[in-house]
Protein backbone atom coordinates (compact mmCIF):
# COMPACT_ATOMS: atom_id res chain seq x y z
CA UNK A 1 7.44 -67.57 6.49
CA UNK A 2 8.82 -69.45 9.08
CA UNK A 3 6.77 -72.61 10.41
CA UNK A 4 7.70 -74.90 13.23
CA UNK A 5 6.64 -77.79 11.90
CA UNK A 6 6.43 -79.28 8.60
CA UNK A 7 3.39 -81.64 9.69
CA UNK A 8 1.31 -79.11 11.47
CA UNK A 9 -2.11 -81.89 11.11
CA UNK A 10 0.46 -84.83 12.45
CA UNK A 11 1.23 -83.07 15.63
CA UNK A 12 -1.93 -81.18 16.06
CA UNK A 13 -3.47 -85.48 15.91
CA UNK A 14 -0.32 -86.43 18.52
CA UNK A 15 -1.28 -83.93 20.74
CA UNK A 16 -5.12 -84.71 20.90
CA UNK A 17 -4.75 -88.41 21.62
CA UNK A 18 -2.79 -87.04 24.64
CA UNK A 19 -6.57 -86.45 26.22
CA UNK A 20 -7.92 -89.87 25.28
CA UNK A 21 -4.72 -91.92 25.82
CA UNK A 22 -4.25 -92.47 21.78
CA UNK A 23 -0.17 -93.26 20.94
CA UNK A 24 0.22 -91.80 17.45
CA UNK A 25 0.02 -88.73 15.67
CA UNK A 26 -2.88 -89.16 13.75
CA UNK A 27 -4.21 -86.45 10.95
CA UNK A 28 -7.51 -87.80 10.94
CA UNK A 29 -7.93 -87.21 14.78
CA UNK A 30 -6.53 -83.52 13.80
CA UNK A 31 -9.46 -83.01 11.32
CA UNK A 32 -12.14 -84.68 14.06
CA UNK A 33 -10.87 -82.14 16.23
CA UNK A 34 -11.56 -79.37 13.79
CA UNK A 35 -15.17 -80.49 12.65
CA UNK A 36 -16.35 -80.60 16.22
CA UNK A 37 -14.71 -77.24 17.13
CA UNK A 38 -12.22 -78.82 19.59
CA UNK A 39 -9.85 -75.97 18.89
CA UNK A 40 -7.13 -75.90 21.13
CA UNK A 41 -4.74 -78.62 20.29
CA UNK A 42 -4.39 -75.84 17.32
CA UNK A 43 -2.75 -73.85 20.01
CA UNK A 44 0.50 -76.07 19.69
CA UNK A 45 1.65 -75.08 16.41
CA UNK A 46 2.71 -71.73 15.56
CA UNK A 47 3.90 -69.45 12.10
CA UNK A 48 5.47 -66.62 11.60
CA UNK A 49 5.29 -64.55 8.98
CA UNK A 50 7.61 -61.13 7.82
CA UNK A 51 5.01 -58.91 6.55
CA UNK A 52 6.52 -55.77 4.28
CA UNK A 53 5.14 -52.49 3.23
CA UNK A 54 1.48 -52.52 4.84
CA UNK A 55 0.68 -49.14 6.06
CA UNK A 56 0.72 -48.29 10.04
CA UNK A 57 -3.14 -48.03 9.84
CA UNK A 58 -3.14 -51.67 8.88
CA UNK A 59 -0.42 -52.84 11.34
CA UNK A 60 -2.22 -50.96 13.64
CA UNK A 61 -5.75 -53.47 13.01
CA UNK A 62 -3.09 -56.21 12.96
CA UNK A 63 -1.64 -56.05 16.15
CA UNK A 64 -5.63 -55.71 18.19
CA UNK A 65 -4.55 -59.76 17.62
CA UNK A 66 -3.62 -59.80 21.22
CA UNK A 67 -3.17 -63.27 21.15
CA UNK A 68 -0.65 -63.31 18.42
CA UNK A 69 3.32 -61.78 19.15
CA UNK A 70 4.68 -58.94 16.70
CA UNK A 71 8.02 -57.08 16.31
CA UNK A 72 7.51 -54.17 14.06
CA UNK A 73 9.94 -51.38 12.53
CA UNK A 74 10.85 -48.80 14.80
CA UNK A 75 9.87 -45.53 13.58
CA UNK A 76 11.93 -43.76 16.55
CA UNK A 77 15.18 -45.66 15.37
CA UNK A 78 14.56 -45.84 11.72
CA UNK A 79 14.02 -43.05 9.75
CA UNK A 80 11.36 -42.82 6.87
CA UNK A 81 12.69 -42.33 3.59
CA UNK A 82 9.75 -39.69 1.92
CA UNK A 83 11.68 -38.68 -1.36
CA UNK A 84 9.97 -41.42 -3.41
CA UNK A 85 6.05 -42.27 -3.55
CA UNK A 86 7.05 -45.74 -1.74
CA UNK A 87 6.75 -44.76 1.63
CA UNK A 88 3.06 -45.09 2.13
CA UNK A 89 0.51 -47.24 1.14
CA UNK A 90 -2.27 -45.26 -1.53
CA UNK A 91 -6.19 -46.72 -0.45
CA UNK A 92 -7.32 -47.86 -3.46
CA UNK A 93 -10.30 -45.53 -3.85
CA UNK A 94 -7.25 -42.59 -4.99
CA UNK A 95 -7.07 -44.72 -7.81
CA UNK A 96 -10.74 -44.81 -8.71
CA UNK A 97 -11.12 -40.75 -8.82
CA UNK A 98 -8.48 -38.45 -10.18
CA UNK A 99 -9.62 -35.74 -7.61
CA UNK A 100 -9.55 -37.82 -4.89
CA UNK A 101 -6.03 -39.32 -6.10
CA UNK A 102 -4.75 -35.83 -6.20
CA UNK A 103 -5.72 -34.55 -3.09
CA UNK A 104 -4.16 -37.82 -1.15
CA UNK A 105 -0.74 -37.54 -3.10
CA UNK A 106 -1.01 -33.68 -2.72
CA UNK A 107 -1.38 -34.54 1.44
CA UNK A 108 1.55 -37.16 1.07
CA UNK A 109 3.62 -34.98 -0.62
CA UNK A 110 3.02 -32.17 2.31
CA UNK A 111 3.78 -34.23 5.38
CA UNK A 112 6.72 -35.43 3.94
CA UNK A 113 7.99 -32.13 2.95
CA UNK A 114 7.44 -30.84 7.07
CA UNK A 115 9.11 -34.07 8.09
CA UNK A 116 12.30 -33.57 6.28
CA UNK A 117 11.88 -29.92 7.07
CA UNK A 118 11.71 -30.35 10.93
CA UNK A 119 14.88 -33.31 10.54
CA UNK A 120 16.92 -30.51 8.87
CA UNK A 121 15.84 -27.95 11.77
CA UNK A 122 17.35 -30.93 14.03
CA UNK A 123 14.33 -32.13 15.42
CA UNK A 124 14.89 -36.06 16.14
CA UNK A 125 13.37 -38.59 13.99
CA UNK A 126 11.40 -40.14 16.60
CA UNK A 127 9.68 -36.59 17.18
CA UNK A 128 9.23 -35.48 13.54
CA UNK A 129 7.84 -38.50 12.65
CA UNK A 130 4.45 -37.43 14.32
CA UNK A 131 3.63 -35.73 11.33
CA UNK A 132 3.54 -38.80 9.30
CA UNK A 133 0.19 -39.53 8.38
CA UNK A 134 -1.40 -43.65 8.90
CA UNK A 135 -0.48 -44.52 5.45
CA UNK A 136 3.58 -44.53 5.69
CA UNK A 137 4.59 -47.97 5.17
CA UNK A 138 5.82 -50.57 7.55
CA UNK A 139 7.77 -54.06 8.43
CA UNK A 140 6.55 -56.46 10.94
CA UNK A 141 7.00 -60.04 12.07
CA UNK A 142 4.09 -61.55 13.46
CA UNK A 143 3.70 -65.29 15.07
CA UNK A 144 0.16 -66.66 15.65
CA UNK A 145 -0.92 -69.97 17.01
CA UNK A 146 -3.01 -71.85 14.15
CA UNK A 147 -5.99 -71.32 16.49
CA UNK A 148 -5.54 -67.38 16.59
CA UNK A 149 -4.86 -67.40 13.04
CA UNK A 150 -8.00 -68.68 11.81
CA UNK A 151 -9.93 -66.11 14.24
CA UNK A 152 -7.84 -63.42 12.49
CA UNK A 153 -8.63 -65.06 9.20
CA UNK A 154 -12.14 -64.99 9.75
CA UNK A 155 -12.45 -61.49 11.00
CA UNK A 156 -9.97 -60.04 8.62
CA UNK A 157 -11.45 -61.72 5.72
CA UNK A 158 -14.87 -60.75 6.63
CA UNK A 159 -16.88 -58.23 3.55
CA UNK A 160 -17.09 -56.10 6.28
CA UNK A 161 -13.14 -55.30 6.88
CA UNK A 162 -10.35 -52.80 5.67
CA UNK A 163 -9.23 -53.72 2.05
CA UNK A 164 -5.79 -53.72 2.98
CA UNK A 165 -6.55 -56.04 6.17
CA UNK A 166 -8.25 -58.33 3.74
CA UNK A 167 -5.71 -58.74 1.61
CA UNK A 168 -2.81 -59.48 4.13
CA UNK A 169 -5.03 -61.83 5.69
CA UNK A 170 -5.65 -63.69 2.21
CA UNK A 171 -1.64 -63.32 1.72
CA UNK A 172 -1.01 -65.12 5.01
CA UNK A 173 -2.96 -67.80 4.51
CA UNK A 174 -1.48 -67.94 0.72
CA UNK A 175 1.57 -68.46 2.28
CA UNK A 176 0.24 -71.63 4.01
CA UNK A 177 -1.55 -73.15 1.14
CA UNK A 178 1.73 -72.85 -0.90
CA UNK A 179 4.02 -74.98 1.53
CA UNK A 180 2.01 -77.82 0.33
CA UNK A 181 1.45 -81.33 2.57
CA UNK A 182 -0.32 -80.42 5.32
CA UNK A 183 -0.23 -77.04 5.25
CA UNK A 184 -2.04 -76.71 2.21
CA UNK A 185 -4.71 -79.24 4.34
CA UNK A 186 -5.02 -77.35 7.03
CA UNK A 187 -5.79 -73.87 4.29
CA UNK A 188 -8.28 -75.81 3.15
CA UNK A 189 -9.75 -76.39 6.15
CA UNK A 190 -9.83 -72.52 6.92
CA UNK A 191 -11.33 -71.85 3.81
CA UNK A 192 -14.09 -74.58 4.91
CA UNK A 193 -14.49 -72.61 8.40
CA UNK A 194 -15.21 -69.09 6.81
CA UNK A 195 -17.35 -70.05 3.96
């Protein structure tokens, strides 16, 4: 993770007293400004985070964000490595049911078989890869403003969303709570917000 600040809460403060003509950074005025939904000066301070091995159909919830900036693995320059089981992401319902379980790796196991097939025909990589099904596995950076994150956060974290988008989400904000200082403040403030 890569922050630009280590006192997130200090600057967030600095930056509201611009509006009221208040020297200081101030991590008090940063919390005020959070209890009575004055969300913007949250806007100034941005993370980003290197996200591995979420599946496209996640990514693809991910990057609706439109707010947030994202650089993700190229699947026309890259190509996807299918001789292994690590290339996709399994729901976690295959593991619940042996038949289901089956029937998913027996659908893996198929569309990476026609992928390497239509490579070794000499089909390009960026072509053949439209065979690969929503769960093959992906990298992306992603940069949100603190304000956008704790949107996502909400939404994402929500009973009502994708495991796997609930569990990135929770892993982001993880991230936060273990730089410690303010960081780990301004987690628990997030935590506060969706309870």
């Amino acid at each position: 993770m890569a922050k630009t600040t280590d006192l997130p809460l200090t600057l967030i403060g600095s930056v509201a007293g611009i509006s009221t003509a208040r020297c200081g950074s101030n991590v008090e005025r940063a919390r005020n400004c959070f209890k009575l939904g004055h969300l913007s000066v949250f806007e100034h301070v941005s993370v980003t985070w290197r996200v591995s091995g979420i599946s496209r159909a996640c990514s693809h919830q991910l990057v609706r964000h439109r707010l947030a900036s994202f650089c993700q693995m190229s699947q026309r320059y890259t190509k996807v490595v299918t001789e292994s089981s690590g290339w996709y992401v399994a729901p976690q319902c295959t593991k619940c049911d042996d038949r289901v379980g089956v029937e998913f790796e027996l659908a893996m196991a198929q569309c990476a078989a026609h992928y390497r097939s239509l490579i070794k025909k000499g089909m390009k990589p960026e072509d053949a890869r439209y065979v690969l099904p929503e769960a093959t596995r992906t990298n992306i950076a992603v940069t949100m403003n603190l304000r956008e994150f704790m949107s996502f956060y909400a939404l994402r974290t929500d009973k009502a969303a994708q495991w796997e988008i609930r569990e990135l989400a929770e892993q982001m904000l993880d991230t936060l709570e273990s730089s410690c200082g303010e960081w780990e403040q301004f987690a628990q403030m997030v935590k506060e917000l969706c309870q």
